[in-house]
Protein backbone atom coordinates (compact mmCIF):
# COMPACT_ATOMS: atom_id res chain seq x y z
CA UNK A 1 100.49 -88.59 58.54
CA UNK A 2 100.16 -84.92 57.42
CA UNK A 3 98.42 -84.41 54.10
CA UNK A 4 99.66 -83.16 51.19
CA UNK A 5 98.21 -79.45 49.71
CA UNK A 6 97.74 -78.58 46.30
CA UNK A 7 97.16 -75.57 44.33
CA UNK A 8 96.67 -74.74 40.80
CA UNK A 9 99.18 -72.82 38.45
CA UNK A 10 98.79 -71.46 35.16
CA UNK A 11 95.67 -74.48 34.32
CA UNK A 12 98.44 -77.29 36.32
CA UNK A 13 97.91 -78.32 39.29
CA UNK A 14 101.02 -78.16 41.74
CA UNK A 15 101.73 -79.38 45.30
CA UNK A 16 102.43 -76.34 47.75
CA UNK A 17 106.38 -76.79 49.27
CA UNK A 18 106.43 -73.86 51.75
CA UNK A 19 103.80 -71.98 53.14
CA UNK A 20 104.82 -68.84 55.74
CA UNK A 21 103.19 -66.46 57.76
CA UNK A 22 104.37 -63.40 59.76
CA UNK A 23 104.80 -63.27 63.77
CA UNK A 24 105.45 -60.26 65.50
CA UNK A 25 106.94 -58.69 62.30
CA UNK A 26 108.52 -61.85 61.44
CA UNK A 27 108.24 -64.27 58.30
CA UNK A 28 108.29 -67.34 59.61
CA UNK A 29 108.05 -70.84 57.45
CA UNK A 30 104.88 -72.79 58.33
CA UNK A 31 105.86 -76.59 58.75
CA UNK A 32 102.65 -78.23 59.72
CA UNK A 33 99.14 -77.71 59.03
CA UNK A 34 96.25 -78.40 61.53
CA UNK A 35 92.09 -78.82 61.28
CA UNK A 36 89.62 -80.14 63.31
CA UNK A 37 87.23 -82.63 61.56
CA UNK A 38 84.85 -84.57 63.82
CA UNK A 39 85.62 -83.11 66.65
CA UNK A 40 89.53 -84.10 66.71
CA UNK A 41 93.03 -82.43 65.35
CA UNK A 42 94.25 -83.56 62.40
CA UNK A 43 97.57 -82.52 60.79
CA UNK A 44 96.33 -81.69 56.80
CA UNK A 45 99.92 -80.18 55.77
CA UNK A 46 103.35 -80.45 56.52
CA UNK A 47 105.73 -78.33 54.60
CA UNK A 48 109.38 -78.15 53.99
CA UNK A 49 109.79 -81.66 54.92
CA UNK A 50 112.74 -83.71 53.53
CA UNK A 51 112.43 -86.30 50.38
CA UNK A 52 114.46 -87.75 47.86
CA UNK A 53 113.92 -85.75 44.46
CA UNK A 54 116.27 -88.14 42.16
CA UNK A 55 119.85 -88.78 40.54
CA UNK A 56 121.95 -87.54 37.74
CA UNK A 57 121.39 -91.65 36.54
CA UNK A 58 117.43 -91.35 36.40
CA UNK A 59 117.31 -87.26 35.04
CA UNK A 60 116.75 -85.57 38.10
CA UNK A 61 120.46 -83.98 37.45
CA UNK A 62 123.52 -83.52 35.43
CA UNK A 63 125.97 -85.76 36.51
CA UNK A 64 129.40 -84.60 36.91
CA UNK A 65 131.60 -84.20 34.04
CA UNK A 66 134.27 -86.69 35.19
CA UNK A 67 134.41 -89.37 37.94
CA UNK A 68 135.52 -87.94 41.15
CA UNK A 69 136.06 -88.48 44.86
CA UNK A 70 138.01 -86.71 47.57
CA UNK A 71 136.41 -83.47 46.62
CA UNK A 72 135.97 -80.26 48.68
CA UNK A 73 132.34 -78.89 48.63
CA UNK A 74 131.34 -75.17 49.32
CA UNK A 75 128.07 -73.02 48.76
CA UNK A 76 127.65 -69.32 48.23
CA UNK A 77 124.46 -67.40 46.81
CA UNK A 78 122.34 -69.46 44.98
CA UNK A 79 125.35 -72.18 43.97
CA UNK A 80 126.93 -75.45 45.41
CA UNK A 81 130.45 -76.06 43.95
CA UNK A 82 132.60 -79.81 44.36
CA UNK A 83 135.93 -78.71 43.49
CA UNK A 84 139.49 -80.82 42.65
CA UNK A 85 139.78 -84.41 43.68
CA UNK A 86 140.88 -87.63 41.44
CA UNK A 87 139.06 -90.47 40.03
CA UNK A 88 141.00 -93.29 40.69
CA UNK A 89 143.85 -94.83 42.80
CA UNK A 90 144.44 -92.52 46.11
CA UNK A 91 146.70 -89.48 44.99
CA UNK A 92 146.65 -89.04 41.11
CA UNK A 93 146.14 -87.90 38.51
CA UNK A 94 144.32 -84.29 40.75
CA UNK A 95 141.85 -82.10 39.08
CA UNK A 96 141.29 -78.74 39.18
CA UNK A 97 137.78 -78.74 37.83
CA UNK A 98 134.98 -77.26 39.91
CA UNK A 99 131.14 -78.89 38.84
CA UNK A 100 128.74 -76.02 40.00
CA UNK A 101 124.92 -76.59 40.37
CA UNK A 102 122.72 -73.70 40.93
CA UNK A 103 119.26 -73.70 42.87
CA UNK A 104 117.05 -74.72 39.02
CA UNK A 105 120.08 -78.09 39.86
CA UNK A 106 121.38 -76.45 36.61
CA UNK A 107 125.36 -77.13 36.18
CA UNK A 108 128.03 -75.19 35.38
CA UNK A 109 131.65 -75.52 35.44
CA UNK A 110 134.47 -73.54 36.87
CA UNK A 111 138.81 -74.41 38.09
CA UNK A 112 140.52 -73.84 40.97
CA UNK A 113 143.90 -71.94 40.55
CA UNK A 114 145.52 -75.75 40.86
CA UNK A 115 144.68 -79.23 40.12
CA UNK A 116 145.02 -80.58 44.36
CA UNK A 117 143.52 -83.23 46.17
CA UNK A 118 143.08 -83.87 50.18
CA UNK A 119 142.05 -79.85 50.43
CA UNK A 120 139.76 -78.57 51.71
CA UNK A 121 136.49 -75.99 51.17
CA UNK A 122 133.43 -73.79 52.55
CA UNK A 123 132.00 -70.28 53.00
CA UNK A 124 131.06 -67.26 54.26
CA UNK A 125 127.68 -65.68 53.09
CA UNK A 126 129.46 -63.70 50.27
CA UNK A 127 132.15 -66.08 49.34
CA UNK A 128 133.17 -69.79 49.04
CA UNK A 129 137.21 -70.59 49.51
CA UNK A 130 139.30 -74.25 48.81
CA UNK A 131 142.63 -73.91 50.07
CA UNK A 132 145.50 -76.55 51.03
CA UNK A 133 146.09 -80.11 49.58
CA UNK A 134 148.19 -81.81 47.78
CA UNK A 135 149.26 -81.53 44.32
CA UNK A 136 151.42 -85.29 43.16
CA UNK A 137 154.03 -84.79 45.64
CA UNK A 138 154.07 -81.27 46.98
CA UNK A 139 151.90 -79.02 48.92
CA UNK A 140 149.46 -76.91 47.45
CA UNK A 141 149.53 -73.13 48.39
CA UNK A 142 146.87 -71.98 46.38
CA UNK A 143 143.20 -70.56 47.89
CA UNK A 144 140.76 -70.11 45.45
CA UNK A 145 137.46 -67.97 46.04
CA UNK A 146 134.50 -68.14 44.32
CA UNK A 147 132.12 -64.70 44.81
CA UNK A 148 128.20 -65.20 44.63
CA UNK A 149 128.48 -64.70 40.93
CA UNK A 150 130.89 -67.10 40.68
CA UNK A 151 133.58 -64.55 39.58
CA UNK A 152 136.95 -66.24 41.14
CA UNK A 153 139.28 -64.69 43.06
CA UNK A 154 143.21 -66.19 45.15
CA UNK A 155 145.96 -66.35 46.13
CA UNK A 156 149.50 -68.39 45.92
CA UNK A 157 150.28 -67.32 49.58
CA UNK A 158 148.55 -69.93 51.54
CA UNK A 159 150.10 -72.44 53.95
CA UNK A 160 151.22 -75.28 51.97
CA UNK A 161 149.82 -78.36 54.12
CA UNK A 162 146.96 -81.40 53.19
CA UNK A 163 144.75 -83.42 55.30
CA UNK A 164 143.63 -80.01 56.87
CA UNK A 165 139.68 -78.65 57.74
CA UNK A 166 137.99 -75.55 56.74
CA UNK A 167 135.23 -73.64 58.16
CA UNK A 168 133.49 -70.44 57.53
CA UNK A 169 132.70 -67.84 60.22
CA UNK A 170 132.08 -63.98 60.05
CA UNK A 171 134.02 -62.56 57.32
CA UNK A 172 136.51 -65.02 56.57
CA UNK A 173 136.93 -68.50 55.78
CA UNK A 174 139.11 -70.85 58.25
CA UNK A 175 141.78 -73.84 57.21
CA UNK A 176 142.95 -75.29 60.42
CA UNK A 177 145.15 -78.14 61.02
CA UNK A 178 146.97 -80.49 58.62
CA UNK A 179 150.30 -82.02 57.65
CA UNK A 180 153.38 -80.95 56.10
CA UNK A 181 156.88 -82.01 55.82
CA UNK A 182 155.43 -84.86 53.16
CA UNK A 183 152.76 -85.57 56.12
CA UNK A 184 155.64 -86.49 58.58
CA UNK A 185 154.71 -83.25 60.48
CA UNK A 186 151.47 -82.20 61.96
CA UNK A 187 150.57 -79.10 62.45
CA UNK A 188 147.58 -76.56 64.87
CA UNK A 189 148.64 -73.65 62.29
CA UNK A 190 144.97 -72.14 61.61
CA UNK A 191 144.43 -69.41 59.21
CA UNK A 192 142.07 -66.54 57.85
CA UNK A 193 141.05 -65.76 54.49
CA UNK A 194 138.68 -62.97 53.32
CA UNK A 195 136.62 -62.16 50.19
CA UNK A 196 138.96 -59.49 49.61
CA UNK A 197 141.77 -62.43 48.74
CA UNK A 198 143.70 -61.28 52.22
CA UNK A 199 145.60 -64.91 54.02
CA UNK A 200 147.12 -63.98 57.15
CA UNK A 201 147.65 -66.61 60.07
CA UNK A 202 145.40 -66.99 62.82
CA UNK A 203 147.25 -66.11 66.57
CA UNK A 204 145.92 -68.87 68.42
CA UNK A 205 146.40 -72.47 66.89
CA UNK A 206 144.63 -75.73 67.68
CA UNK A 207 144.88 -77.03 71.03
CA UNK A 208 146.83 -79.78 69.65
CA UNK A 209 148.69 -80.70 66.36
CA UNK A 210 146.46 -83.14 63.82
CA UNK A 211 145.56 -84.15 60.52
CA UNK A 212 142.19 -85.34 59.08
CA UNK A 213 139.69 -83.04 61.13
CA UNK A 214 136.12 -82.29 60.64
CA UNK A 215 135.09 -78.35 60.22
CA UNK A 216 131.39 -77.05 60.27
CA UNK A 217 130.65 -73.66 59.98
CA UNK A 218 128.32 -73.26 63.06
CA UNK A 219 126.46 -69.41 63.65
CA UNK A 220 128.94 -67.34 64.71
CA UNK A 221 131.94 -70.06 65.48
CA UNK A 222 133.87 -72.02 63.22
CA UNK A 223 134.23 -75.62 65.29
CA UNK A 224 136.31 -78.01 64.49
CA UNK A 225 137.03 -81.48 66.45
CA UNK A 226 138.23 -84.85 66.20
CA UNK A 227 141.24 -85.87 63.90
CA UNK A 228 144.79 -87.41 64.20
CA UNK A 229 147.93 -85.86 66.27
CA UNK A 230 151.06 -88.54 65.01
CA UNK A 231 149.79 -91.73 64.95
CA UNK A 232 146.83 -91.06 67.58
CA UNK A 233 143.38 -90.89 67.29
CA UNK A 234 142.52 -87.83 69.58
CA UNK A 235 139.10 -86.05 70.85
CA UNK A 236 139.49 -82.24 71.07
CA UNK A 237 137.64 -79.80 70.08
CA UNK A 238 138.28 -76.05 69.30
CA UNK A 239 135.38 -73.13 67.92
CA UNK A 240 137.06 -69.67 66.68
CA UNK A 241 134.40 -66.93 66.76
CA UNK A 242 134.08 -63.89 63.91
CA UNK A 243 136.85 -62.00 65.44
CA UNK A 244 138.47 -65.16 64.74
CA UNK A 245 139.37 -65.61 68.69
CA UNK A 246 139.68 -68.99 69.82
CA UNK A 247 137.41 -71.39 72.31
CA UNK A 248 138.45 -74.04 73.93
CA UNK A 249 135.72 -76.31 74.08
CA UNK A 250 134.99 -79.79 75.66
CA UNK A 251 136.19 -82.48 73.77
CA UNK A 252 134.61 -85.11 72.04
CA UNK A 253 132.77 -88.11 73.69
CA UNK A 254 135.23 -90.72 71.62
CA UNK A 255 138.59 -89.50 69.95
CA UNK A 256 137.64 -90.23 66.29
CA UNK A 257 138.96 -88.96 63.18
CA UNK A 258 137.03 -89.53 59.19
CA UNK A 259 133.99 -87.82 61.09
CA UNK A 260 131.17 -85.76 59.30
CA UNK A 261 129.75 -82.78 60.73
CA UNK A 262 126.43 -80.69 59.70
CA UNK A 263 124.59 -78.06 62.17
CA UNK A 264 120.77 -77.48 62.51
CA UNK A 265 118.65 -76.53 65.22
CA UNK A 266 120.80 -74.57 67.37
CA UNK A 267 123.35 -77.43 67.16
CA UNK A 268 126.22 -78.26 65.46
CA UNK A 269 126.69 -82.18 65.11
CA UNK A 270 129.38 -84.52 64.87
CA UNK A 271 128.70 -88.27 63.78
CA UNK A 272 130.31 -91.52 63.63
CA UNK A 273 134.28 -91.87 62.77
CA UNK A 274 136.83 -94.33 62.64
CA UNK A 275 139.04 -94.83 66.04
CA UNK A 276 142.30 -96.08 66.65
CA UNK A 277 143.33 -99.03 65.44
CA UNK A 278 140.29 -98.32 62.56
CA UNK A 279 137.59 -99.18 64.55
CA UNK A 280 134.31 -97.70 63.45
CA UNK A 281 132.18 -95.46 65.41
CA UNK A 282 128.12 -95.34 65.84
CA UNK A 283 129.16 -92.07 68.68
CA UNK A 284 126.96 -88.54 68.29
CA UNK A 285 128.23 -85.24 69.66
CA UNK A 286 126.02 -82.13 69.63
CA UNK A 287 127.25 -78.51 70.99
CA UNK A 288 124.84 -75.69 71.26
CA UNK A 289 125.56 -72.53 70.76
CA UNK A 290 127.18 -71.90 73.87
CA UNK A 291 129.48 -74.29 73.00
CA UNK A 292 128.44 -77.18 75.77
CA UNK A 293 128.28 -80.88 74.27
CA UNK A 294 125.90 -83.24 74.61
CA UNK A 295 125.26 -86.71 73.14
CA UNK A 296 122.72 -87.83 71.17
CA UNK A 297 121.70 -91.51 70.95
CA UNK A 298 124.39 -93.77 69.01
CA UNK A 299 123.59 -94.68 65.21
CA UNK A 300 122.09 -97.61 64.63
CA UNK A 301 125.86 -99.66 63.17
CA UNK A 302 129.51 -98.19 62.78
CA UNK A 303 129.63 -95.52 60.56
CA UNK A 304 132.75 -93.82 58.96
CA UNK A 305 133.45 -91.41 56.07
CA UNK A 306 130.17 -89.74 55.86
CA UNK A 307 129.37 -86.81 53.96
CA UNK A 308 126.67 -84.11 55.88
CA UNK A 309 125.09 -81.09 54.69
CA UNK A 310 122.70 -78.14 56.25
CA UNK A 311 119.35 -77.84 54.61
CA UNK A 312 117.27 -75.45 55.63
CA UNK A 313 115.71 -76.95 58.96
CA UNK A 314 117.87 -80.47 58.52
CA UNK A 315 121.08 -81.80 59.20
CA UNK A 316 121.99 -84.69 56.34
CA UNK A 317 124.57 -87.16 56.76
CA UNK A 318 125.14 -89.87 53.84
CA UNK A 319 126.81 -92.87 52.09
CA UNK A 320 130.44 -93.73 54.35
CA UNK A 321 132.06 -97.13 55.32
CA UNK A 322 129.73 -99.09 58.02
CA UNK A 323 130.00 -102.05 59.80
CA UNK A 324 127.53 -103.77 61.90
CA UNK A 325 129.75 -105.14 64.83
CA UNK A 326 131.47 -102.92 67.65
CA UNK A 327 135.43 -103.23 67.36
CA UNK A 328 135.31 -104.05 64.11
CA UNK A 329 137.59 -102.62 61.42
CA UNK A 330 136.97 -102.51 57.23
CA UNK A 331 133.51 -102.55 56.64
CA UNK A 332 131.64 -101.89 53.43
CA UNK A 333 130.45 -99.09 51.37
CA UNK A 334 126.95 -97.84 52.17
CA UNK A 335 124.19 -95.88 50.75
CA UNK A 336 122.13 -94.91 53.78
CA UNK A 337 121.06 -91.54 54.60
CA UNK A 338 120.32 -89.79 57.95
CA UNK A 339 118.46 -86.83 58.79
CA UNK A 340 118.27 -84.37 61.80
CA UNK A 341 115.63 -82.55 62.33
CA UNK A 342 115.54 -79.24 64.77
CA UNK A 343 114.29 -81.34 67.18
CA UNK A 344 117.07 -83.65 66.85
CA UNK A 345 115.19 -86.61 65.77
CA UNK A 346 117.17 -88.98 63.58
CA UNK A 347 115.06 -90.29 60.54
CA UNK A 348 116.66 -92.96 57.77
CA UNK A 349 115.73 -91.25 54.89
CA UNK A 350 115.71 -93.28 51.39
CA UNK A 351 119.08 -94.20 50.22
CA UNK A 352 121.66 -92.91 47.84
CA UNK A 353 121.79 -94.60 44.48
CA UNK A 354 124.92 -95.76 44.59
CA UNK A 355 126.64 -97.18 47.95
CA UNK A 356 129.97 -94.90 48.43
CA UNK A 357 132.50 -93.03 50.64
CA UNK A 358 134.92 -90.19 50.15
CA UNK A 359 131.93 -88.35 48.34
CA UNK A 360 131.13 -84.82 48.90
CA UNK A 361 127.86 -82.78 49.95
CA UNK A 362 126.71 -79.57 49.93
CA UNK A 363 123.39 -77.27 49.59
CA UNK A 364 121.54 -75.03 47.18
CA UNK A 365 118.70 -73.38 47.27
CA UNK A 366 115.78 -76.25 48.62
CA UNK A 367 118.53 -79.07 47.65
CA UNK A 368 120.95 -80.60 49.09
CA UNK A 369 123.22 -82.56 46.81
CA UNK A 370 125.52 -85.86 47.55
CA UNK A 371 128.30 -86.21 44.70
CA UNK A 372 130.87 -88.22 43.31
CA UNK A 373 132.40 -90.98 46.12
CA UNK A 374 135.19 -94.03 45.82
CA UNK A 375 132.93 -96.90 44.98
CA UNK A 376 134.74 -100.02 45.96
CA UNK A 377 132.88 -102.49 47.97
CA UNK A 378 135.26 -103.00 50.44
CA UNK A 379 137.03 -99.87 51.64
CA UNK A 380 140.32 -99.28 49.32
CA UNK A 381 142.43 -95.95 48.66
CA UNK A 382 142.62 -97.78 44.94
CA UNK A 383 139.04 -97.75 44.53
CA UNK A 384 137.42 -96.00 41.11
CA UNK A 385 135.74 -92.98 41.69
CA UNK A 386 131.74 -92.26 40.20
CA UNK A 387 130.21 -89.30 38.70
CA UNK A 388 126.37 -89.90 40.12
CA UNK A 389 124.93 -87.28 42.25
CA UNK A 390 122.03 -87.78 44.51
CA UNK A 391 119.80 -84.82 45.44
CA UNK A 392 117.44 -84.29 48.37
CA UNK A 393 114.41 -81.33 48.31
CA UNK A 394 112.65 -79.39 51.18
């Protein structure tokens, strides 16, 4: 086990997070540390590794200012935003609040244009965008944007569907996918919008009509896979690049929709899910950055209804619905935590306060944050929502 190193700051002492050096012109992060004592190498530091910091319930962080689940997440700059939502029962009473904490974990609070739920977020590098949803019985139109000083920006023009994905690439954010018609009607509609507020419709729609994807922002590709087309589970996959030209990619290993998705190391990676006939799934897919899958060793039970996050050099996927048994359905509400590490290695990291699904995630600065979640034991749309947030630190 590495060591840990400390250094002293204005007469207290403080333990060193990051250390870097520079390599043919380079700065590169140091993340381990070696010596020789007695002959042999020893590690004496390893930086930016992951641990739990703490919770909103124990000080570490603000809690939200409301109980919440089904929220969109997005980060831009030095901010993480969880955005609309509702705290109890499946479609109501939506919010339009948006709890922002910066890289200090200090909160702020900003609205989308529309109180929505079942919408959908992320970002570019100079913006963050929530578009779609559903509003008590109608569609949403609205996309709001959210500059790196928070200043917002929209418009009313957007496609008016829920149950849709979102992923950032390039210049513009993409919302792919979703239903209309009062979710009777599917749709592969994909489109663009830009930090200049522009919402045009991408040419080239999904390979196939469905609902209830998973997005990840992924280098230069948006990539999203997995969802539902009618009343089946399916298993494609498609990537748009930054001239927002689609790839058609290998599907999944298992169809599988309520999948999470989080990239490190090259990779972009797709775990767990439920499949048809709500069977939960311990699958993981991994595409590299030519767009090839692979799989990566199963989880260790059933896991549905996670939320992951990038961090840095990590890939963080918590809380869900699990069950322990293949071919089972239901399940219960879990706290655990998995990390990826650029080498792909799967660590259980320490858990979430609070067991919980339908909870959101996203990054700032050297934390990643889990928030809100529907806290009934067994899995139910009726469930109350929380306002704890659990944060993680490089």
């Amino acid at each position: 086990m590495a060591k840990k190193m400390y250094a002293v700051q204005n007469g207290q002492l403080r333990k060193l997070r990051k250390g870097y050096t520079v390599i043919d012109r380079t700065v590169r992060k140091i993340r381990k540390g070696y010596t020789v004592i007695a002959g042999r190498i020893r590690p004496f530091w390893a930086g930016g590794e992951l641990e739990y910091f703490g919770n909103s319930s124990d000080g570490a962080i603000e809690a939200l200012g409301g109980r919440r689940k089904k929220m969109a997440a997005a980060s831009v700059g030095k901010y993480v935003l969880f955005g609309g939502g509702v705290s109890d029962g499946n479609t109501g009473p939506e919010f339009s609040t948006v709890y922002v904490y910066d890289d200090d974990l200090t909160s702020h609070t900003s609205n989308l244009y529309s109180v929505v739920v079942y919408h959908a977020g992320s970002q570019t590098s100079e913006f963050a965008a929530f578009g779609g949803g559903k509003t008590g019985s109608n569609h949403n139109y609205y996309i709001t944007g959210f500059t790196k000083t928070l200043t917002r920006f929209g418009t009313g023009k957007g496609r008016g569907k829920y149950y849709l994905s979102a992923a950032g690439v390039g210049e513009y954010v993409v919302f792919a996918g979703g239903a209309s018609a009062g979710g009777a009607t599917d749709e592969n509609t994909v489109h663009s919008f830009n930090v200049e507020g522009t919402h045009a419709q991408v040419a080239a729609g999904l390979s196939e009509k469905k609902k209830h994807l998973c997005g990840v922002p992924f280098g230069k590709y948006a990539v999203f896979a997995g969802g539902v087309n009618g009343g089946s589970v399916v298993a494609s996959a498609d990537a748009y690049d930054e001239d927002l030209t689609q790839k058609r990619i290998s599907s999944l290993s298992q169809a599988r929709t309520d999948l999470a998705g989080a990239s490190v190391g090259g990779r972009v990676l797709f775990l767990g899910g439920t499949q048809q006939q709500n069977y939960r799934v311990s699958a993981v897919d991994a595409y590299d950055e030519n767009l090839t899958r692979s799989t990566l060793p199963n989880l260790p039970y059933y896991f549905a209804e996670m939320a992951g996050v990038s961090l840095q050099g990590y890939a963080i996927f918590g809380g869900g619905i699990a069950v322990s048994v293949s071919g089972s359905t239901g399940g219960y509400a879990t706290p655990t935590v998995f990390s990826y590490n650029e080498d792909l290695t799967r660590k259980t990291e320490p858990n979430l306060s609070q067991s919980r699904y339908e909870l959101s995630a996203g990054s700032a600065g050297d934390y990643a944050l889990f928030a809100g979640g529907n806290i009934a034991t067994v899995p139910s749309n009726s469930g109350s929502a929380t306002d704890v947030v659990d944060v993680y630190r490089i």
